[in-house]
Protein backbone atom coordinates (compact mmCIF):
# COMPACT_ATOMS: atom_id res chain seq x y z
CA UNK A 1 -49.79 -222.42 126.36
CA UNK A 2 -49.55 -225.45 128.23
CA UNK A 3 -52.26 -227.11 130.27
CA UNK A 4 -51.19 -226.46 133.65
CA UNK A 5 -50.90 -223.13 132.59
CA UNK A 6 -54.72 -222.70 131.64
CA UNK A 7 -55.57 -224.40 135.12
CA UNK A 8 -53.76 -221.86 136.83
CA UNK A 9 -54.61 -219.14 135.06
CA UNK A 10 -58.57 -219.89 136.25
CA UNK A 11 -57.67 -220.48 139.21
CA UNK A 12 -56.24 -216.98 139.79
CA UNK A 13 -58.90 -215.58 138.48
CA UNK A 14 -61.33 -217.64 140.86
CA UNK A 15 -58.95 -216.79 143.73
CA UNK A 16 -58.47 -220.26 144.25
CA UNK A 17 -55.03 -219.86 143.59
CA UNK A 18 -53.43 -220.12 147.21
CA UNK A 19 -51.48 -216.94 146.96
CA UNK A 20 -50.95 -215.51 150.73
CA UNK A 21 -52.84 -218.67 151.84
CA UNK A 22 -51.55 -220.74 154.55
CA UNK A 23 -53.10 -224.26 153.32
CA UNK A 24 -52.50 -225.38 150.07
CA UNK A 25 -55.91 -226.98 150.00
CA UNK A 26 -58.32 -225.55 146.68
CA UNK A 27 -61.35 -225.35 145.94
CA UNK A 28 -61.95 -226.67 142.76
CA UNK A 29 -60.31 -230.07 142.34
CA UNK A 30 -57.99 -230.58 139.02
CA UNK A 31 -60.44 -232.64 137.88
CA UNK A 32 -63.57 -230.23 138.39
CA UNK A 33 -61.25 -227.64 136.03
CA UNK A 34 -60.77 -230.06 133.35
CA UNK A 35 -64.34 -230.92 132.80
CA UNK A 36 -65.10 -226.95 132.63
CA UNK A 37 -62.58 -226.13 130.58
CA UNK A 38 -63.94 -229.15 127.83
CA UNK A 39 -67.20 -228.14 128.14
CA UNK A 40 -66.18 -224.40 126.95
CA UNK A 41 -63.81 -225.37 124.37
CA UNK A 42 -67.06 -226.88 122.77
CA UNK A 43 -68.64 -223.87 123.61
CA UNK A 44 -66.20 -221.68 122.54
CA UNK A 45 -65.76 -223.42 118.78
CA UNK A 46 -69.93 -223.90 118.46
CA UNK A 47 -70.22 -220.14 119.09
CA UNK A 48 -67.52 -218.93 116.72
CA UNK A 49 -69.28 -221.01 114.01
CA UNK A 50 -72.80 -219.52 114.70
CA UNK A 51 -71.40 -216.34 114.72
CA UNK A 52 -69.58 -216.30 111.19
CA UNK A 53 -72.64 -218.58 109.93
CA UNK A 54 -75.00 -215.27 110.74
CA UNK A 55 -72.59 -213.43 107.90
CA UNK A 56 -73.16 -216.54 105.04
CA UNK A 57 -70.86 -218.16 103.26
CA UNK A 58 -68.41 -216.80 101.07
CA UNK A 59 -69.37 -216.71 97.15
CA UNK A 60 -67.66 -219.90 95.07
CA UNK A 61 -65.43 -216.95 93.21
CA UNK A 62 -63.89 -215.76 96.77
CA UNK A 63 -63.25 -219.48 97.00
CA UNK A 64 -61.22 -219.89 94.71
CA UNK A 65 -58.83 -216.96 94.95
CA UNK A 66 -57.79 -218.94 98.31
CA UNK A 67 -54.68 -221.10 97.14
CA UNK A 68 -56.53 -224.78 97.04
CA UNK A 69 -59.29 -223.29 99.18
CA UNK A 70 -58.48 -225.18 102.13
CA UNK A 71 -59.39 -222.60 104.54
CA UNK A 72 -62.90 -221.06 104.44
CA UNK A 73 -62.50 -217.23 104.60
CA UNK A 74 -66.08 -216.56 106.33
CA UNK A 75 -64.34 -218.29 110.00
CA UNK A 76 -62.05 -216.88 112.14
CA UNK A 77 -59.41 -218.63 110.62
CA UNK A 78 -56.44 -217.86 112.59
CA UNK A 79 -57.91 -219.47 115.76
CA UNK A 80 -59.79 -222.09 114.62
CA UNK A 81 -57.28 -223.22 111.71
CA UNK A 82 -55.78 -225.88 113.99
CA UNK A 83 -59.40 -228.26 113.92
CA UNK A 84 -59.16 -228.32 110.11
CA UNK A 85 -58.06 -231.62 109.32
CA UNK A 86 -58.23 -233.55 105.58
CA UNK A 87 -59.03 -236.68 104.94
CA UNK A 88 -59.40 -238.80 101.04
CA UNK A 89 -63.03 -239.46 100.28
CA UNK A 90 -62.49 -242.49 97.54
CA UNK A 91 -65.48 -245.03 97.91
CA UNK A 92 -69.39 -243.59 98.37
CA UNK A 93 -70.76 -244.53 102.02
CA UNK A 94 -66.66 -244.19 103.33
CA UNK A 95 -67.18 -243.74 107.26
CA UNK A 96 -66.05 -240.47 108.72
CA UNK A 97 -62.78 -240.22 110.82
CA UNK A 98 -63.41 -240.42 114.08
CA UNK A 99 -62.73 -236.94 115.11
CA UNK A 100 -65.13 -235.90 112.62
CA UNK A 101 -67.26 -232.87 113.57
CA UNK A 102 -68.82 -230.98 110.67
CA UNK A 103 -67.69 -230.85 106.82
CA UNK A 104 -66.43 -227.79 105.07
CA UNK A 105 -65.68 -228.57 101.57
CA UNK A 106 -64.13 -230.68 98.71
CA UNK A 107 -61.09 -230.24 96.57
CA UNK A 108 -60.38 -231.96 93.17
CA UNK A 109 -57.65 -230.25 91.33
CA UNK A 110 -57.51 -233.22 88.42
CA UNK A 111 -61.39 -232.19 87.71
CA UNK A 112 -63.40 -229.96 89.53
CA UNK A 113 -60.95 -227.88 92.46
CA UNK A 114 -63.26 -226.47 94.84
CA UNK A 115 -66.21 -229.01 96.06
CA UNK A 116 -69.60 -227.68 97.67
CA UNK A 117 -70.50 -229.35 100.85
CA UNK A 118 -74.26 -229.18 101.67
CA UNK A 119 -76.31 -231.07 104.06
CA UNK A 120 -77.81 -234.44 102.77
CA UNK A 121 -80.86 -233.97 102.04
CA UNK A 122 -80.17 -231.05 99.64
CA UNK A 123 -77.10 -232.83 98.10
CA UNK A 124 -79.56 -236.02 97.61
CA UNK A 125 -81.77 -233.62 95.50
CA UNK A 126 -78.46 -232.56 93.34
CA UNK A 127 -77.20 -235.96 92.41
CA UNK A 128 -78.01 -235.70 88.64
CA UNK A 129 -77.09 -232.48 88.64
CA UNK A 130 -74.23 -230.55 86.74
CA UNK A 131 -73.34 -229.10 90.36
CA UNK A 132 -70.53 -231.76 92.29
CA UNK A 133 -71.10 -231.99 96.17
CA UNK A 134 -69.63 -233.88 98.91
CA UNK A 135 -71.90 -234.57 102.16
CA UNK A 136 -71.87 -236.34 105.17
CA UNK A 137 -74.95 -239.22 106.00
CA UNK A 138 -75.32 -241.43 108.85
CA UNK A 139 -71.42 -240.89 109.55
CA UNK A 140 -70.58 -241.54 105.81
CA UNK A 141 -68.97 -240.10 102.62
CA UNK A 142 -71.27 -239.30 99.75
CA UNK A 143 -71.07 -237.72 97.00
CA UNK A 144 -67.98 -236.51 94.82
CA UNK A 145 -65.15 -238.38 95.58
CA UNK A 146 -62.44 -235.71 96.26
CA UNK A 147 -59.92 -234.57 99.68
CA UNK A 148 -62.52 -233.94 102.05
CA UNK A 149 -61.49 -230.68 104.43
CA UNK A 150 -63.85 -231.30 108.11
CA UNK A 151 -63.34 -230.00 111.46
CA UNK A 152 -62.04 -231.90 113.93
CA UNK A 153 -63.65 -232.64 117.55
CA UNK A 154 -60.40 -231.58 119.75
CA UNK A 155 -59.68 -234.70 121.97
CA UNK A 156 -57.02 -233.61 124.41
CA UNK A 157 -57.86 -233.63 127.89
CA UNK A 158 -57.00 -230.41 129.27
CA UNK A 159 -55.58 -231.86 132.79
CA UNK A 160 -53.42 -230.04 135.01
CA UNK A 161 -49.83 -230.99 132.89
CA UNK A 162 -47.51 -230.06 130.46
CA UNK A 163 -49.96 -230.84 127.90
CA UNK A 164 -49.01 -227.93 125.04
CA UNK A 165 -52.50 -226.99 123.51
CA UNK A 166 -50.44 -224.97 120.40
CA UNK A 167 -49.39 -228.04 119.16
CA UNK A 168 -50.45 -231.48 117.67
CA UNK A 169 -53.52 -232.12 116.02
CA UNK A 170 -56.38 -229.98 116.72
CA UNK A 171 -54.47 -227.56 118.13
CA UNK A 172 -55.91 -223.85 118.93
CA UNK A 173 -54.03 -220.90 120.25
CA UNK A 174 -54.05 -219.06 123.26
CA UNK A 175 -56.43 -216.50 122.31
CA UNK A 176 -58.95 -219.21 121.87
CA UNK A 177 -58.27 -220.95 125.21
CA UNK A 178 -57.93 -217.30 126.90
CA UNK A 179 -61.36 -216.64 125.87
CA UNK A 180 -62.79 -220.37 126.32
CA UNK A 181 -61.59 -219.93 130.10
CA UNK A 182 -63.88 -217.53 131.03
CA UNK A 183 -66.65 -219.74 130.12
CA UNK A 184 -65.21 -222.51 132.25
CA UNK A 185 -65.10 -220.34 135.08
CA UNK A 186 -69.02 -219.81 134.68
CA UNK A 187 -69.44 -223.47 134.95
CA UNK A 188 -67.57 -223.60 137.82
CA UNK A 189 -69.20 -220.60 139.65
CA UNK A 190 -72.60 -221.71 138.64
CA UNK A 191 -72.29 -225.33 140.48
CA UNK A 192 -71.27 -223.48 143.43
CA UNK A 193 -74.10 -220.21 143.57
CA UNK A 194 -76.16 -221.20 140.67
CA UNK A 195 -76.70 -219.87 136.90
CA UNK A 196 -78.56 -216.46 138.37
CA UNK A 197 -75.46 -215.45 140.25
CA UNK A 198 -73.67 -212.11 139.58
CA UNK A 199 -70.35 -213.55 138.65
CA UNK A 200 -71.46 -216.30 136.55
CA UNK A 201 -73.03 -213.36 134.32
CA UNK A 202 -70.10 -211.37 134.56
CA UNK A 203 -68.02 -214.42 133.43
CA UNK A 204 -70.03 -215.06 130.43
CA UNK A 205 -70.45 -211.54 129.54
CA UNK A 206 -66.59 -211.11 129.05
CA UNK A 207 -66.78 -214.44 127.39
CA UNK A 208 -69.10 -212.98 124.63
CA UNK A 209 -66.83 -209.65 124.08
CA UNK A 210 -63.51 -211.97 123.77
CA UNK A 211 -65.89 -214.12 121.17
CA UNK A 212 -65.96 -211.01 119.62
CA UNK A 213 -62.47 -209.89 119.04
CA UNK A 214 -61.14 -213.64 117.48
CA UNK A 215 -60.06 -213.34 113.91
């Protein structure tokens, strides 16, 4: 899908589209658009994460029947795949790429393979432990130095342009930004008539049910 694409796509379905019009004039400016549809990409990848988070993760044996386990199986891994990104962890206190978002695991196949990541404070508590971890502090590397798989905070813009958002890196598909849309036109609809309005419910309602169906 390409950018301009997405813009017009909302705007169709806000009617702001022009279609039988006789001004070409809109409503919502290009840049208005943009700034929603941002905001609900966020959205969009923070709920997906919540939602597979409610299920746990998977055990460390389902790991590693995943070749390298460089996908977790518990996301929807078809539609977020495109934030994974990899990066080498070598030196303790390494500072995080700067797309960094959240860390996933580790992978070592000349000692351990499969890496646990856990949050700081728990992985602080492990050090002398048999158990290897990797974890993120104050924007840093600890732990087991290993290829450290994170998700990535997608940077492109979204403008009104030829921008394709399948491709490049951080790339998600068009079932993600189908459903991330609807959100966007919430935020739109909501500056306008406020967050109580009909339509801005109806928006994030469908939102939620497309949330639903994203493998």
């Amino acid at each position: 899908m390409l950018s301009s694409a997405l813009h017009a796509s909302v705007r169709s379905i806000a009617r702001d589209s022009g279609r039988g019009a006789s001004t070409t004039a809109r409503f919502y400016s290009a840049a208005q658009i943009s700034n929603a549809l941002i905001k609900a990409r966020q959205d969009t990848i923070e709920a997906l994460f919540d939602n597979s988070d409610l299920a746990g993760h998977s055990s460390f044996t389902e790991y590693l029947t995943v070749s390298g386990a460089s996908l977790p199986i518990q996301r929807p891994r078809i539609t977020i795949a495109g934030i994974m990104q990899v990066t080498p962890f070598t030196s303790d206190g390494q500072a995080v790429p700067a797309d960094y978002w959240r860390i996933e695991c580790g992978s070592n196949n000349l000692t351990f393979g499969y890496i646990k990541a856990e949050a700081a404070a728990l992985a602080e508590m492990m050090a002398n432990t048999w158990e290897k971890t990797v974890y993120v502090k104050n924007n840093a590397f600890f732990g087991e130095h290993c290829t450290v798989y994170y998700w990535a905070v997608p940077t492109t813009t979204l403008d009104d342009d030829a921008t394709d958002l399948n491709a490049g890196t951080s790339a998600l598909n068009d079932a993600f930004y189908n459903t991330a849309k609807y959100r966007a036109l919430a935020y739109l609809i909501a500056k306008e008539k406020g967050d109580k309005d009909s339509k801005v419910q109806l928006c994030n309602q469908i939102w939620q049910r497309r949330l639903a169906t994203l493998r």
